[in-house]
Protein backbone atom coordinates (compact mmCIF):
# COMPACT_ATOMS: atom_id res chain seq x y z
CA UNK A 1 13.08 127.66 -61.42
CA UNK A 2 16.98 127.80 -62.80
CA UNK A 3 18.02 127.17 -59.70
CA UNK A 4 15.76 124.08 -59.41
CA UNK A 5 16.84 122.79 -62.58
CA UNK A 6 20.62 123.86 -61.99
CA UNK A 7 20.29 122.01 -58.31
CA UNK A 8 18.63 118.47 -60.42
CA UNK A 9 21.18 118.70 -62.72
CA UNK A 10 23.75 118.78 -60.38
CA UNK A 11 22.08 116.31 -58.19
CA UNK A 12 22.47 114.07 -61.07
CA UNK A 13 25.41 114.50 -62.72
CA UNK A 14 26.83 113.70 -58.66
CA UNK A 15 24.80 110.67 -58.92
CA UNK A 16 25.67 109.57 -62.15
CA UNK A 17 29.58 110.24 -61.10
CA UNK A 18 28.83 108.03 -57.83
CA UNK A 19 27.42 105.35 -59.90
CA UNK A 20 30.03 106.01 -62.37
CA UNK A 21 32.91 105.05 -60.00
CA UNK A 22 31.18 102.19 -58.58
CA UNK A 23 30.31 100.42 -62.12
CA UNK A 24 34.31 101.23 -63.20
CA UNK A 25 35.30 99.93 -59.84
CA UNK A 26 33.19 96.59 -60.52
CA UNK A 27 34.53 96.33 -63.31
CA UNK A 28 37.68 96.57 -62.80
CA UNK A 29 36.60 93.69 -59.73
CA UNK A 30 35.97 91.60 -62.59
CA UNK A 31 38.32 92.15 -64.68
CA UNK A 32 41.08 91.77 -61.71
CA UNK A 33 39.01 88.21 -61.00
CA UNK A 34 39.16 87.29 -64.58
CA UNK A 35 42.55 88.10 -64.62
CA UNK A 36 44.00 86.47 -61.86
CA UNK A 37 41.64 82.95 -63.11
CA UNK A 38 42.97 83.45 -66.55
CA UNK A 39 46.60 83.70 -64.97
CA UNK A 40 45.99 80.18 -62.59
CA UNK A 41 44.22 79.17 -65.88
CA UNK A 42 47.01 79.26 -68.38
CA UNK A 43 49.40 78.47 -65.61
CA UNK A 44 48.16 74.34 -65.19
CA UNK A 45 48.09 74.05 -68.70
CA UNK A 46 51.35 75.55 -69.26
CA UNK A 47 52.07 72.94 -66.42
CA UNK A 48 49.96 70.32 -67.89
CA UNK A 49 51.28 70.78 -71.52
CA UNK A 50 55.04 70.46 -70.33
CA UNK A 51 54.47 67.63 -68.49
CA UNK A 52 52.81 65.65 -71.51
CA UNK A 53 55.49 66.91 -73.19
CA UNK A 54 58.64 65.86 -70.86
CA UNK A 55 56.69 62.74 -70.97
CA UNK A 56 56.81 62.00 -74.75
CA UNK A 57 60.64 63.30 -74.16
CA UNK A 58 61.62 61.06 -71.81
CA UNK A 59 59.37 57.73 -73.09
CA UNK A 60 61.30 58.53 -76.58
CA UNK A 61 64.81 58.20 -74.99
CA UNK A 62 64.33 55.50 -72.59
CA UNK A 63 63.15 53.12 -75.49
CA UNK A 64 65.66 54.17 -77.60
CA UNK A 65 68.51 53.36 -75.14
CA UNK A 66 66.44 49.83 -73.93
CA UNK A 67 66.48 49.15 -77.54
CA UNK A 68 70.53 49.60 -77.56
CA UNK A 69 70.69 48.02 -74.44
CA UNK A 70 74.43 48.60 -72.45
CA UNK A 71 76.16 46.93 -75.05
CA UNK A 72 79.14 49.83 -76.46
CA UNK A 73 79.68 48.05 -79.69
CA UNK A 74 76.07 48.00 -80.94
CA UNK A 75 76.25 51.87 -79.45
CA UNK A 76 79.64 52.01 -81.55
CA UNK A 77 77.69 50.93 -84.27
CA UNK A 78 74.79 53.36 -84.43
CA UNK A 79 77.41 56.17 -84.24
CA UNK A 80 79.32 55.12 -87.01
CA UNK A 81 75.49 54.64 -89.42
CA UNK A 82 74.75 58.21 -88.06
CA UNK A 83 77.92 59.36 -89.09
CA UNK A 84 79.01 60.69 -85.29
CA UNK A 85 80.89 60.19 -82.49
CA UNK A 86 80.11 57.82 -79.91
CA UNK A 87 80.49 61.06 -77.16
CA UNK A 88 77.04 62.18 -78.74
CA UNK A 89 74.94 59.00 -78.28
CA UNK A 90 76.43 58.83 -74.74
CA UNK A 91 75.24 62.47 -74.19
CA UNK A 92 71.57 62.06 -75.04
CA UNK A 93 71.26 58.97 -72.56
CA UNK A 94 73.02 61.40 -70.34
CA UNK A 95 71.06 64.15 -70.36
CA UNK A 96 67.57 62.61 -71.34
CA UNK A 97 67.36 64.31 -74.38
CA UNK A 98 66.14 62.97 -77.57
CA UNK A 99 68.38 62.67 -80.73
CA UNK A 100 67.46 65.38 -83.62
CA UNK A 101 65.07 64.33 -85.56
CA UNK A 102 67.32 64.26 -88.70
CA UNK A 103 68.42 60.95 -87.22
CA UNK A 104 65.04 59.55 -86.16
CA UNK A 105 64.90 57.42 -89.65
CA UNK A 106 68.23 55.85 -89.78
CA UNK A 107 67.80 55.01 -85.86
CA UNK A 108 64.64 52.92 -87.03
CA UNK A 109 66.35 51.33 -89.59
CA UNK A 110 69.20 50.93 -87.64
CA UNK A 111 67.30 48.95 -84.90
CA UNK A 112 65.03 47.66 -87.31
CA UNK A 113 61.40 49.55 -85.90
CA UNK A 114 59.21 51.79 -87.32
CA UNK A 115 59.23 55.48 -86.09
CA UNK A 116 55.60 54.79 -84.91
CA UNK A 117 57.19 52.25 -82.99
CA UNK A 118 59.83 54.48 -81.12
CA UNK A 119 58.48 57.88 -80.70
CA UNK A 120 54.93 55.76 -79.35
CA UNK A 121 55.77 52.72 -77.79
CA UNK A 122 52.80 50.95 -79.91
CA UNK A 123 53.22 48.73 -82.88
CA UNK A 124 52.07 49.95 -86.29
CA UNK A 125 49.08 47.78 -86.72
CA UNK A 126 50.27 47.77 -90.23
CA UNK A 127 53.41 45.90 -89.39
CA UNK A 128 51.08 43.40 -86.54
CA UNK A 129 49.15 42.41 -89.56
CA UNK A 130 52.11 40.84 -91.51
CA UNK A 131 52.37 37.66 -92.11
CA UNK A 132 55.48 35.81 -90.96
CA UNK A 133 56.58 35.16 -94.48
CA UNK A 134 55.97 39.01 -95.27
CA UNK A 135 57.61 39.82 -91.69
CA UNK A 136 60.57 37.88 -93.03
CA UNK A 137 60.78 39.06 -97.15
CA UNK A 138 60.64 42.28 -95.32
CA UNK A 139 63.63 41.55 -93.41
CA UNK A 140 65.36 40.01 -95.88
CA UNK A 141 64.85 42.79 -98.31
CA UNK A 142 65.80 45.39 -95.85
CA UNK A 143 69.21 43.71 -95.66
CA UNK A 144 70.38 43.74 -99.59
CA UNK A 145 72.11 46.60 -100.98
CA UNK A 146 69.91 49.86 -102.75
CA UNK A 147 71.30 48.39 -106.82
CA UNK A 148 69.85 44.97 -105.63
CA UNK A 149 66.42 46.56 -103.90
CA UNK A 150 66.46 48.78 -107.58
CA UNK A 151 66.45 45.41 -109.83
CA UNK A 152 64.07 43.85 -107.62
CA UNK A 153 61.46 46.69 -108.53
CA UNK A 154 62.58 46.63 -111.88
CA UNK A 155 61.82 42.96 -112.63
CA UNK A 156 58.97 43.01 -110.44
CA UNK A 157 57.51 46.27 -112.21
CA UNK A 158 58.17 43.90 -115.58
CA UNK A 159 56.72 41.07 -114.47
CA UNK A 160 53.49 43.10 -113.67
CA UNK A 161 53.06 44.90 -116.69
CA UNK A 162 53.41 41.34 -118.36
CA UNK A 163 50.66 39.96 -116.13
CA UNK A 164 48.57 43.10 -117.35
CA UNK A 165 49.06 42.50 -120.79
């Protein structure tokens, strides 16, 4: 009866072992499928995500240098408000790259857009519901030095409290 028993257990254990390997080796199947799918998987979006990317890149530059058009003295210009040479502005049309954004700000102002405006390509639809006498105060006001923009706001911030009172 040992012998029996000794023989099952044996029997088993063998067939568990058989089993064993063929479970591991499905799973290892699957996890070599899931793998390789994860792999192609993260590939196209790495794709995908560079490609928006280069996209935003390259709309960026291209409207920045429309803006500018070819003319060198409005190009001149920019350089001098950015405080650099006229070598770097030449190099991001160049290469395609986009300027830093520590210059994104002055750019708009320079050209006179919003930074909706260049890094999107869309209007602000704050700006599109201006009126033309707003579009133009705007303008106007954009153009005065920062003591005369400073005793605008004063007076004005006078003038309302007087109103309130």
């Amino acid at each position: 009866m040992v012998s029996v028993v000794k023989y099952r257990c044996q029997t088993f254990l063998a067939t568990l072992a058989a089993f064993s390997k063929r479970i591991l080796g499905i799973i290892a199947l699957l996890l070599n499928i899931l793998y390789y799918h994860l792999k192609v998987l993260s590939s196209h979006l790495c794709v995908k995500l560079i490609r928006f990317l280069k996209d935003d890149f390259v709309n960026i530059n291209q409207r920045l240098f429309a803006l500018l058009g070819s003319e060198r003295g409005k190009r001149a210009a920019l350089a001098r408000k950015l405080d650099l040479g006229t070598e770097a502005i030449t190099n991001w049309e160049r290469r395609g790259t986009d300027p830093p954004a520590k210059y994104v700000l002055l750019i708009c102002e320079f050209l006179k857009i919003s930074p909706h405006y260049l890094i999107t390509g869309e209007e602000n639809d704050n700006e599109s519901k201006l009126s033309e006498d707003e579009k133009i105060l705007i303008e106007r006001y954009r153009l005065i030095t920062n003591e005369e923009k400073e005793l605008i706001r004063a007076d004005l911030l006078t003038k309302v409290i007087k109103l309130r009172d």
